[in-house]
C-alpha atoms as a PDB file:
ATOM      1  CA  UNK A   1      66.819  33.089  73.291  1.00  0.00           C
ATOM      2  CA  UNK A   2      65.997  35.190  76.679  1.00  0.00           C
ATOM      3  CA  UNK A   3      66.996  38.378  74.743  1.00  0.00           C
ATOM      4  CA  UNK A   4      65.412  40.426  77.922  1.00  0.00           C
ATOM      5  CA  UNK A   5      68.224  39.053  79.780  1.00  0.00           C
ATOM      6  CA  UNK A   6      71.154  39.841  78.017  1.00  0.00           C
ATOM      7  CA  UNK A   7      73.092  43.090  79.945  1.00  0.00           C
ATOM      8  CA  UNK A   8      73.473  45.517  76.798  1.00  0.00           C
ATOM      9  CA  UNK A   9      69.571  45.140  76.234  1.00  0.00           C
ATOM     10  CA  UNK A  10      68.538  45.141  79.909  1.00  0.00           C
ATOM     11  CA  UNK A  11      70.945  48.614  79.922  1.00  0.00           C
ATOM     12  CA  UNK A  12      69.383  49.963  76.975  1.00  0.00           C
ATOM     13  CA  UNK A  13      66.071  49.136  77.480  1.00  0.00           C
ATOM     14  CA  UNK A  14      65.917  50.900  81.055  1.00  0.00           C
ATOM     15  CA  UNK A  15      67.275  53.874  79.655  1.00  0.00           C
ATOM     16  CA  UNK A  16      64.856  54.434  76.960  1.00  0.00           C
ATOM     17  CA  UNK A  17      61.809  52.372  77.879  1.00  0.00           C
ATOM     18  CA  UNK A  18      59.538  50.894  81.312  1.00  0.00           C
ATOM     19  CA  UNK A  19      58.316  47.784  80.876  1.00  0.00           C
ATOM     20  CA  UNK A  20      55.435  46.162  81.708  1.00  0.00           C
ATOM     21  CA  UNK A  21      53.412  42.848  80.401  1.00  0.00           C
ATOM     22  CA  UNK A  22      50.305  41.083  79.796  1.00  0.00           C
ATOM     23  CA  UNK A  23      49.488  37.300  79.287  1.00  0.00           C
ATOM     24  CA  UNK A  24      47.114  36.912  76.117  1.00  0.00           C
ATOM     25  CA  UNK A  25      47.568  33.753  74.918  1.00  0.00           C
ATOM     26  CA  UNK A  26      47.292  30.287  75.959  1.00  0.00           C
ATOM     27  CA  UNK A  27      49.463  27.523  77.353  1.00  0.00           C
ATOM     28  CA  UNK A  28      50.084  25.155  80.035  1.00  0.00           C
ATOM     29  CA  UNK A  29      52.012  24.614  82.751  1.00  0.00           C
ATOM     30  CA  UNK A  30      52.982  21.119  83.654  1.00  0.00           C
ATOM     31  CA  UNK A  31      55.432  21.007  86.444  1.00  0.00           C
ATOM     32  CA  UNK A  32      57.571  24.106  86.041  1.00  0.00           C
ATOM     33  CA  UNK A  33      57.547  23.848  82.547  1.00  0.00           C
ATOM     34  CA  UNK A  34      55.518  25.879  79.906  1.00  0.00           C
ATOM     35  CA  UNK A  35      54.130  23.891  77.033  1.00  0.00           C
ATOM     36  CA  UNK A  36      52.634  26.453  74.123  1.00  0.00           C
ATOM     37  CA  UNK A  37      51.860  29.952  73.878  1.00  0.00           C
ATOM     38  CA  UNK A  38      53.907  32.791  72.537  1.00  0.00           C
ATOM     39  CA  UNK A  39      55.569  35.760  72.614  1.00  0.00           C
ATOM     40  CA  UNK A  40      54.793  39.316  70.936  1.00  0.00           C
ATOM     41  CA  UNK A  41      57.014  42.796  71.945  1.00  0.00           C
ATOM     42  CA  UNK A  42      55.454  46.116  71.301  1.00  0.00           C
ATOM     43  CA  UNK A  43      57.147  48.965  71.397  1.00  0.00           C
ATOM     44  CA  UNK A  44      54.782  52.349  72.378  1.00  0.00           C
ATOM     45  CA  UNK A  45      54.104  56.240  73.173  1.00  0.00           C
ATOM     46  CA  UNK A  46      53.619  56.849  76.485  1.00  0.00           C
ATOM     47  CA  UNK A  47      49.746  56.849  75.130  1.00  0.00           C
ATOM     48  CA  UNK A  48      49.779  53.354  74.464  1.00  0.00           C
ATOM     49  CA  UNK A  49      49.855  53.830  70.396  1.00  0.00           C
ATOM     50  CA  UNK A  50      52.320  50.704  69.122  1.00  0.00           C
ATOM     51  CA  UNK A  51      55.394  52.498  67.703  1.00  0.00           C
ATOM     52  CA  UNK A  52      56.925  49.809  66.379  1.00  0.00           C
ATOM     53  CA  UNK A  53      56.931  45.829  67.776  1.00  0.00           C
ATOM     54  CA  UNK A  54      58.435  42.035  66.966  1.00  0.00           C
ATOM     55  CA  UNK A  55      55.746  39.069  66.686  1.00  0.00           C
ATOM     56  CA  UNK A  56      57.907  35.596  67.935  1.00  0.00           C
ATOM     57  CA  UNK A  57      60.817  35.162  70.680  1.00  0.00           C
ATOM     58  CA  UNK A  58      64.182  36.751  69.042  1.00  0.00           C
ATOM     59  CA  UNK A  59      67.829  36.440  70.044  1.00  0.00           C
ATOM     60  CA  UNK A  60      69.183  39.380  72.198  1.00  0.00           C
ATOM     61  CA  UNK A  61      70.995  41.118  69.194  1.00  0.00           C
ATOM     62  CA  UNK A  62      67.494  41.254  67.104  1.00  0.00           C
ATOM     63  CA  UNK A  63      65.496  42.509  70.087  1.00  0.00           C
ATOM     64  CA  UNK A  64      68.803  45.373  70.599  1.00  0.00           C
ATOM     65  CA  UNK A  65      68.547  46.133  67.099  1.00  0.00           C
ATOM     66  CA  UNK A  66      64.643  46.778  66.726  1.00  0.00           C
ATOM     67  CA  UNK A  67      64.872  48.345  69.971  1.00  0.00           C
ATOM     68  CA  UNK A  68      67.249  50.720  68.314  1.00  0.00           C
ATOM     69  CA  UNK A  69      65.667  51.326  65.393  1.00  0.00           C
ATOM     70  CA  UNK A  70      62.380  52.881  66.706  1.00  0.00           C
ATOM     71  CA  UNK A  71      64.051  54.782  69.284  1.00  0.00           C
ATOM     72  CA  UNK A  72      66.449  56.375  67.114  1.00  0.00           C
ATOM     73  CA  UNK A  73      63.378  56.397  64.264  1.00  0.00           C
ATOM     74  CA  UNK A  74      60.919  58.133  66.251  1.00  0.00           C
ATOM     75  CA  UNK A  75      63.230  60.857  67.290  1.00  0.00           C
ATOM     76  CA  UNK A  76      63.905  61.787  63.656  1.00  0.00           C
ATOM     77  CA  UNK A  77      60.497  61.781  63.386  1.00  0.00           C
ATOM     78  CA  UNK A  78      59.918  63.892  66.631  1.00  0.00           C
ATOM     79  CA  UNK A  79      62.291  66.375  65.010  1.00  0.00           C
ATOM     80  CA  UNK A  80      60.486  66.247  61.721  1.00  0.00           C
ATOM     81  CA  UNK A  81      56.933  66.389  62.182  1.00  0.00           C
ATOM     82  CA  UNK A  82      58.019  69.422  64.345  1.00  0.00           C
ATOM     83  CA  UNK A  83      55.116  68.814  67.189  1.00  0.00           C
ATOM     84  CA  UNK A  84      52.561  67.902  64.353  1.00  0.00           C
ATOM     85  CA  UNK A  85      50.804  64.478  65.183  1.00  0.00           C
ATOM     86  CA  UNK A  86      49.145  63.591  61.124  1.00  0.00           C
ATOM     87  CA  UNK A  87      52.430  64.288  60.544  1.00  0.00           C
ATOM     88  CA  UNK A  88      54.589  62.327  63.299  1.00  0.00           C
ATOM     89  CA  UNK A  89      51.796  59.394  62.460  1.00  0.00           C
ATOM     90  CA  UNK A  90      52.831  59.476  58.566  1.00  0.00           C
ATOM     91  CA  UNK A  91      56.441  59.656  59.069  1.00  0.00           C
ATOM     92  CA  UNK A  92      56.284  56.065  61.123  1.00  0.00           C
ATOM     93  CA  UNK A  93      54.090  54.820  58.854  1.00  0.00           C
ATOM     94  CA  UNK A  94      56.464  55.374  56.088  1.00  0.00           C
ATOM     95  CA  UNK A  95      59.802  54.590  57.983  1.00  0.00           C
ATOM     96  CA  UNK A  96      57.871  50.689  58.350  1.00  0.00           C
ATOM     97  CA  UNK A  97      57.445  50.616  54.332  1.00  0.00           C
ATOM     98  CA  UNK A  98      60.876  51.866  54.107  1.00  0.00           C
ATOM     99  CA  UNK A  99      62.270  48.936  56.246  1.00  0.00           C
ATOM    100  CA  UNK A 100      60.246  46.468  54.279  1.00  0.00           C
ATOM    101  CA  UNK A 101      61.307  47.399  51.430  1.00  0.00           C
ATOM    102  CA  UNK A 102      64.985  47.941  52.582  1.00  0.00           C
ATOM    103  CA  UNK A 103      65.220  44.663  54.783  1.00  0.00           C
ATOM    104  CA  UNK A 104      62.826  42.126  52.979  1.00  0.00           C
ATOM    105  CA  UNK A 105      62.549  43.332  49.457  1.00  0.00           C
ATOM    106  CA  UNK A 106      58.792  44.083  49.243  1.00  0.00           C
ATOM    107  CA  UNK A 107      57.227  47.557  48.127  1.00  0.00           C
ATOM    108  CA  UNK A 108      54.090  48.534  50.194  1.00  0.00           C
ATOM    109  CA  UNK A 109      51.923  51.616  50.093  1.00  0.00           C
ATOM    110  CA  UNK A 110      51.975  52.827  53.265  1.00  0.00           C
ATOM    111  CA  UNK A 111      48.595  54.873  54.454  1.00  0.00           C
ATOM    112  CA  UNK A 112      49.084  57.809  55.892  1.00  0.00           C
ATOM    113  CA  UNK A 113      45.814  58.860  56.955  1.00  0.00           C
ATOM    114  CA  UNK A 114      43.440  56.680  59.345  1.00  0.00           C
ATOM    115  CA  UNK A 115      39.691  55.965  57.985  1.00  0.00           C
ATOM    116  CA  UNK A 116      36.577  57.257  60.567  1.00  0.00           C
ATOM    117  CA  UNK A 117      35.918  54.424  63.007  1.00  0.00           C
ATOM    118  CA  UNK A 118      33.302  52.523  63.034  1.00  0.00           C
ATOM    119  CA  UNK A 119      30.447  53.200  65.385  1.00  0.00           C
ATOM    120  CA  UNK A 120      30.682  49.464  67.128  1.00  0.00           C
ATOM    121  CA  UNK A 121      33.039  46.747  67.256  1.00  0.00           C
ATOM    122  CA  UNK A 122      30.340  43.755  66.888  1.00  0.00           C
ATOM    123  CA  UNK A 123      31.046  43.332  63.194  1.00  0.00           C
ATOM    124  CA  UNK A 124      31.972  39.818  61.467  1.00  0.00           C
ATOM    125  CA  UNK A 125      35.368  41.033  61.499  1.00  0.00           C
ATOM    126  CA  UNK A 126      36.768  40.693  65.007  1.00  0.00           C
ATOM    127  CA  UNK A 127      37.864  38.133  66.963  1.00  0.00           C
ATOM    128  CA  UNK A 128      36.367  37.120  69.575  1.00  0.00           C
ATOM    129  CA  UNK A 129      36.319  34.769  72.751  1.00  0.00           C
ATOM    130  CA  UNK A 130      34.740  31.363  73.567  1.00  0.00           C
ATOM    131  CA  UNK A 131      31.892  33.934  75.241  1.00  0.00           C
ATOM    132  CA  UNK A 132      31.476  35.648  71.796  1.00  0.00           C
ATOM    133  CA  UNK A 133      32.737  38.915  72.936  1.00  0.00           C
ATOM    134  CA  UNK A 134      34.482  40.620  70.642  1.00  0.00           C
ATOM    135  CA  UNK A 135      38.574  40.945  71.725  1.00  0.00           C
ATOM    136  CA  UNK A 136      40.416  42.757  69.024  1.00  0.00           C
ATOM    137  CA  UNK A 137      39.177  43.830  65.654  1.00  0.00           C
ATOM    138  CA  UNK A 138      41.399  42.240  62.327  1.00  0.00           C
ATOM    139  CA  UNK A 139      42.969  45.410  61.284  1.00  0.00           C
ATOM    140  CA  UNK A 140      43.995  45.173  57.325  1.00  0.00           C
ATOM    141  CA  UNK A 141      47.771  45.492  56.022  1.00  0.00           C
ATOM    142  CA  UNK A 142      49.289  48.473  53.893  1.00  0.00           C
ATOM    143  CA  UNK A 143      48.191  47.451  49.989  1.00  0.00           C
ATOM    144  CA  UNK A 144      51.194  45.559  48.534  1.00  0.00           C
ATOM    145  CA  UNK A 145      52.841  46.807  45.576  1.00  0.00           C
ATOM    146  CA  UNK A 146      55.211  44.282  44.970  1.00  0.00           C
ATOM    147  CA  UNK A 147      58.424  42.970  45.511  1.00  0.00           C
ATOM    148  CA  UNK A 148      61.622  45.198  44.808  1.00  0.00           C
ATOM    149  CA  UNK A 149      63.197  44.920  41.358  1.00  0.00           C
ATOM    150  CA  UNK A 150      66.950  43.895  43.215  1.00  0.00           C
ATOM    151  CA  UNK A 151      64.875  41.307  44.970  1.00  0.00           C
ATOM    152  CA  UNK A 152      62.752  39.744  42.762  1.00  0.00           C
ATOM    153  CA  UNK A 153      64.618  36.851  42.037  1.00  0.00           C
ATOM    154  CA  UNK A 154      65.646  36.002  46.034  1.00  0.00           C
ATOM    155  CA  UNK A 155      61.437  36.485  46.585  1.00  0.00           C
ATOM    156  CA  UNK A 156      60.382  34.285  44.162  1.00  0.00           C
ATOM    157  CA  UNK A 157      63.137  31.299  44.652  1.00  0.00           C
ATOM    158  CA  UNK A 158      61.604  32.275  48.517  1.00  0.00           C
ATOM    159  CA  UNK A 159      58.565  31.674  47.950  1.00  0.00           C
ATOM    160  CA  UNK A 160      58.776  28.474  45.513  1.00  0.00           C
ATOM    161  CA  UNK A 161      60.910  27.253  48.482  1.00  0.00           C
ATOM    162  CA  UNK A 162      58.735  27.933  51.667  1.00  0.00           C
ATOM    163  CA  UNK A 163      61.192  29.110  54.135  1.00  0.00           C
ATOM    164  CA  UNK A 164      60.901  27.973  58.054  1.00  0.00           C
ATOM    165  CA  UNK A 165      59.337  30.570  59.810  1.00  0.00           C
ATOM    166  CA  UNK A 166      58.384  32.012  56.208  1.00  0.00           C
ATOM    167  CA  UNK A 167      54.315  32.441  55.337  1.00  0.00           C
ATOM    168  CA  UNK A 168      52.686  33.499  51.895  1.00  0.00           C
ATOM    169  CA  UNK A 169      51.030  36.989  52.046  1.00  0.00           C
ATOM    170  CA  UNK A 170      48.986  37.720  48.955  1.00  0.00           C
ATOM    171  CA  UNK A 171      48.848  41.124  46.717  1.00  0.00           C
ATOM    172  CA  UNK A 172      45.311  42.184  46.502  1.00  0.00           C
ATOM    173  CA  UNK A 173      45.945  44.109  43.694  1.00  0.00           C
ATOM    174  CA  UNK A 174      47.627  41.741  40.940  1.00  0.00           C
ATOM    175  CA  UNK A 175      47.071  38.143  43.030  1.00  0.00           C
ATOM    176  CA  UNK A 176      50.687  37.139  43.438  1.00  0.00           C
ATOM    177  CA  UNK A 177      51.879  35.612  46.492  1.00  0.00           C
ATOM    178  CA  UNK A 178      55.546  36.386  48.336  1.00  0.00           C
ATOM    179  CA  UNK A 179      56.759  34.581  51.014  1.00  0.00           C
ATOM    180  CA  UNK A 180      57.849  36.715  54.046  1.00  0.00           C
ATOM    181  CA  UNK A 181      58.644  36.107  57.792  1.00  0.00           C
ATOM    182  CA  UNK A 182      56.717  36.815  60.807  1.00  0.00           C
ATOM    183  CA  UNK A 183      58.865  40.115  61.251  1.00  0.00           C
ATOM    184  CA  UNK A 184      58.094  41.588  57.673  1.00  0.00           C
ATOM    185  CA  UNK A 185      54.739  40.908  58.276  1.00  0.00           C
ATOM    186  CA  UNK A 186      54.708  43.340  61.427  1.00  0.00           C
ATOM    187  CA  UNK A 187      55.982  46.118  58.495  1.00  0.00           C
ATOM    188  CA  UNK A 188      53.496  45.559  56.531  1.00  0.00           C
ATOM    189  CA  UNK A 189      50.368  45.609  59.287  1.00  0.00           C
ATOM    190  CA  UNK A 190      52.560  48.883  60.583  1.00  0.00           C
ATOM    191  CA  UNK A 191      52.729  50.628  57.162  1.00  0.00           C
ATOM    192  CA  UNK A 192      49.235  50.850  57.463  1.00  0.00           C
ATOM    193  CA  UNK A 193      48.799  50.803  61.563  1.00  0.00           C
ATOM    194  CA  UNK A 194      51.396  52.665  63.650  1.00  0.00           C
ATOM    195  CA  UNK A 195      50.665  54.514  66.070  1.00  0.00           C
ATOM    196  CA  UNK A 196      47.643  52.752  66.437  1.00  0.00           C
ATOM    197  CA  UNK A 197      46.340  51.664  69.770  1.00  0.00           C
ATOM    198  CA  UNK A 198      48.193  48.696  71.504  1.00  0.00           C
ATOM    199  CA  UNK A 199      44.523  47.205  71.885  1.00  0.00           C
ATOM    200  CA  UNK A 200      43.254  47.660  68.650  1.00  0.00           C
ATOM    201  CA  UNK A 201      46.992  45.905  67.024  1.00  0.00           C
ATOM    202  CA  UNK A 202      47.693  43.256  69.362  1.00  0.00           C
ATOM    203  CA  UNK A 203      45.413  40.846  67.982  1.00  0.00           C
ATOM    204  CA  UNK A 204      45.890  41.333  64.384  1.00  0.00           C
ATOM    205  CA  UNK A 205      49.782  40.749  65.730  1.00  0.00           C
ATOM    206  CA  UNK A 206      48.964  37.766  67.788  1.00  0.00           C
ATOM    207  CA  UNK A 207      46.231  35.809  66.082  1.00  0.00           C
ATOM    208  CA  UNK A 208      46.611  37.171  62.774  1.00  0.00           C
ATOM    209  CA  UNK A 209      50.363  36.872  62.372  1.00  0.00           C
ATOM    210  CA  UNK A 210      51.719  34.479  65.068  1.00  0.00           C
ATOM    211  CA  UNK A 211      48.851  32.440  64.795  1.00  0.00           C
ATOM    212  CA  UNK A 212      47.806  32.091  68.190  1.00  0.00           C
ATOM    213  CA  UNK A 213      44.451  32.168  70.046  1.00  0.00           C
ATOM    214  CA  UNK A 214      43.702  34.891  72.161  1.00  0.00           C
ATOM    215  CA  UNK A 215      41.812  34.010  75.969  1.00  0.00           C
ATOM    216  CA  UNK A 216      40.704  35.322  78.197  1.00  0.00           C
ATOM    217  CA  UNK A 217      41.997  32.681  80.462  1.00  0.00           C
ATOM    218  CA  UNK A 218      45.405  32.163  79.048  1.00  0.00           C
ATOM    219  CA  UNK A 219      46.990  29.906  81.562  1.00  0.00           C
ATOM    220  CA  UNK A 220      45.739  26.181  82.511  1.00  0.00           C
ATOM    221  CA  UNK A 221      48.156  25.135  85.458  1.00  0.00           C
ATOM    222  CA  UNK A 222      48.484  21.069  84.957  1.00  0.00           C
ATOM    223  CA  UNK A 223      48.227  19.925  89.236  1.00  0.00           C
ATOM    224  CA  UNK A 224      48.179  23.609  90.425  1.00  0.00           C
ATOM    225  CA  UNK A 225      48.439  21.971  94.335  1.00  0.00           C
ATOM    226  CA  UNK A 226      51.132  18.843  93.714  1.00  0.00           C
ATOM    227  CA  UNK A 227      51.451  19.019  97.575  1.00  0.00           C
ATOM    228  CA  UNK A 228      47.790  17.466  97.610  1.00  0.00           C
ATOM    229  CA  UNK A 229      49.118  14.365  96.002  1.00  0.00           C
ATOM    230  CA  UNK A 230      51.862  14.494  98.350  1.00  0.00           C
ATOM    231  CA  UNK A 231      50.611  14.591 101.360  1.00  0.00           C
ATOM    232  CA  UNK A 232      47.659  11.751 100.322  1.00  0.00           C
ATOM    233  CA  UNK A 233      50.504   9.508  99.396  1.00  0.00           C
ATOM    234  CA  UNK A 234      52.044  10.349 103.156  1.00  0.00           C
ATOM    235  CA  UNK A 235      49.165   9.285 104.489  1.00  0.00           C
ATOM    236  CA  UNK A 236      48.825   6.526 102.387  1.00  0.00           C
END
C-alpha cells in the first residue's frame, strides 16, 4: 500500500511535483509501530490552492493514475483558460463534476464562482481544537443533482447494500441518499472547492470526509525513552 514507493510513481512524481508533508492528525506510536491516524494527498499550484487530492492510503497504480489525471487536466486547462484565473478556476471545478459523474455515476453542479469571505473565522461552523481555536472552516460540497441515468440502478443496489469504504451523502435538494466512497466524495467537495487554499480544504478533507480529528499535537509517543527502563532494570 506504500504507493510513494513504487519506482514509476517516485519517477513521475519528481518530474512533475516537490513534495513536502505535514502531520495533522492523531495516533500513537507504541514501539516502532503506528496505531491510528491517516492519510490525505493533495495535489497543488505552486500557491498552495488544492488542484486536485485523494482522502485514504491508495495502492501505487491509484495514486499514478490521480497523479496523472490533474497533471495532464490542469494543462488543458492552462491552455484553455488562456492565462485567465475565473476561468482556469471554473475549468477544474468542472473537470471534478465531470469525473464524478464519469467514474461514480453521480451528477453535481459544480460552482464556478467563489462567494465573498466572511469577515472572521469564529463562526459555529469550524472546527476547532481542544483550546477552542478555530483550525479549518467546514467548507460545503457542489449541490447534488443526482445520480446518472446509466447508473441509477448500480447506485441504488449501492446504497441499499452499504459498500466497505462506501458512506451515504445526502441531496439537499430532493432528500435522497447515494452511497459513494471516500474518493467521490473529494469530487464532490472539489466541484465546488478547487483551487481553494490547502488550509481552508484540508479539514473539510480530513475531518469531514476521512473522519479523523485534527490536533494540534498529533503524535503521542507510547515510552518515548525505552532506554530509561533499560538501564533501571541494569541496575536492578
Amino acid at each position: 500500500m506504500n504507493a510513494l514507493a513504487n519506482p514509476e510513481v517516485g519517477k513521475y512524481f519528481e518530474k512533475y511535483f516537490v513534495a513536502a508533508f505535514q502531520r495533522v492528525g492523531t495516533f500513537k506510536i507504541v514501539g516502532k509501530a503506528k496505531q491510528g491516524g491517516n492519510v490525505a494527498a493533495y495535489f497543488c499550484a505552486p500557491d498552495g490552492r488544492v488542484l486536485h487530492a485523494i482522502a485514504g492510503p491508495v495502492d501505487a497504480a491509484t495514486m499514478l493514475r490521480e497523479a496523472k489525471w490533474v497533471v495532464e487536466t490542469a494543462q488543458k486547462g492552462v491552455e484553455t483558460s488562456k492565462g485567465d484565473g475565473a476561468a482556469f478556476k471554473s475549468f477544474m471545478r468542472k473537470a471534478h463534476a465531470a469525473k464524478l459523474r464519469s467514474e461514480h455515476g453521480l451528477v453535481v453542479e459544480p460552482i464556478t464562482f467563489d462567494p465573498p469571505d466572511p469577515k472572521d473565522n469564529d463562526g459555529a461552523l469550524t472546527y476547532r481544537d481542544p483550546t477552542g481555536r478555530p483550525l479549518a472552516p467546514i467548507l460545503p460540497p457542489a449541490p447534488i443533482d443526482g445520480p446518472d441515468v446509466k447508473f441509477r440502478l448500480q447506485l441504488e443496489a449501492s446504497a441499499k447494500s452499504a459498500p466497505a469504504g462506501a458512506s451515504l451523502l445526502r441531496d439537499r435538494r430532493g432528500g435522497g441518499g447515494w452511497a459513494i466512497n471516500n474518493q467521490g466524495r473529494v469530487h464532490v467537495l472539489l466541484a465546488a472547492h478547487s483551487m481553494g487554499q490547502i488550509e481552508k480544504l484540508y479539514g473539510s478533507i480530513f475531518e469531514g470526509i476521512l473522519g479523523e480529528r485534527i490536533s494540534t499535537r498529533p503524535v503521542e509517543v507510547v515510552n518515548p525513552f525505552p532506554w530509561v527502563a533499560r538501564n533501571a532494570a541494569v541496575k536492578n
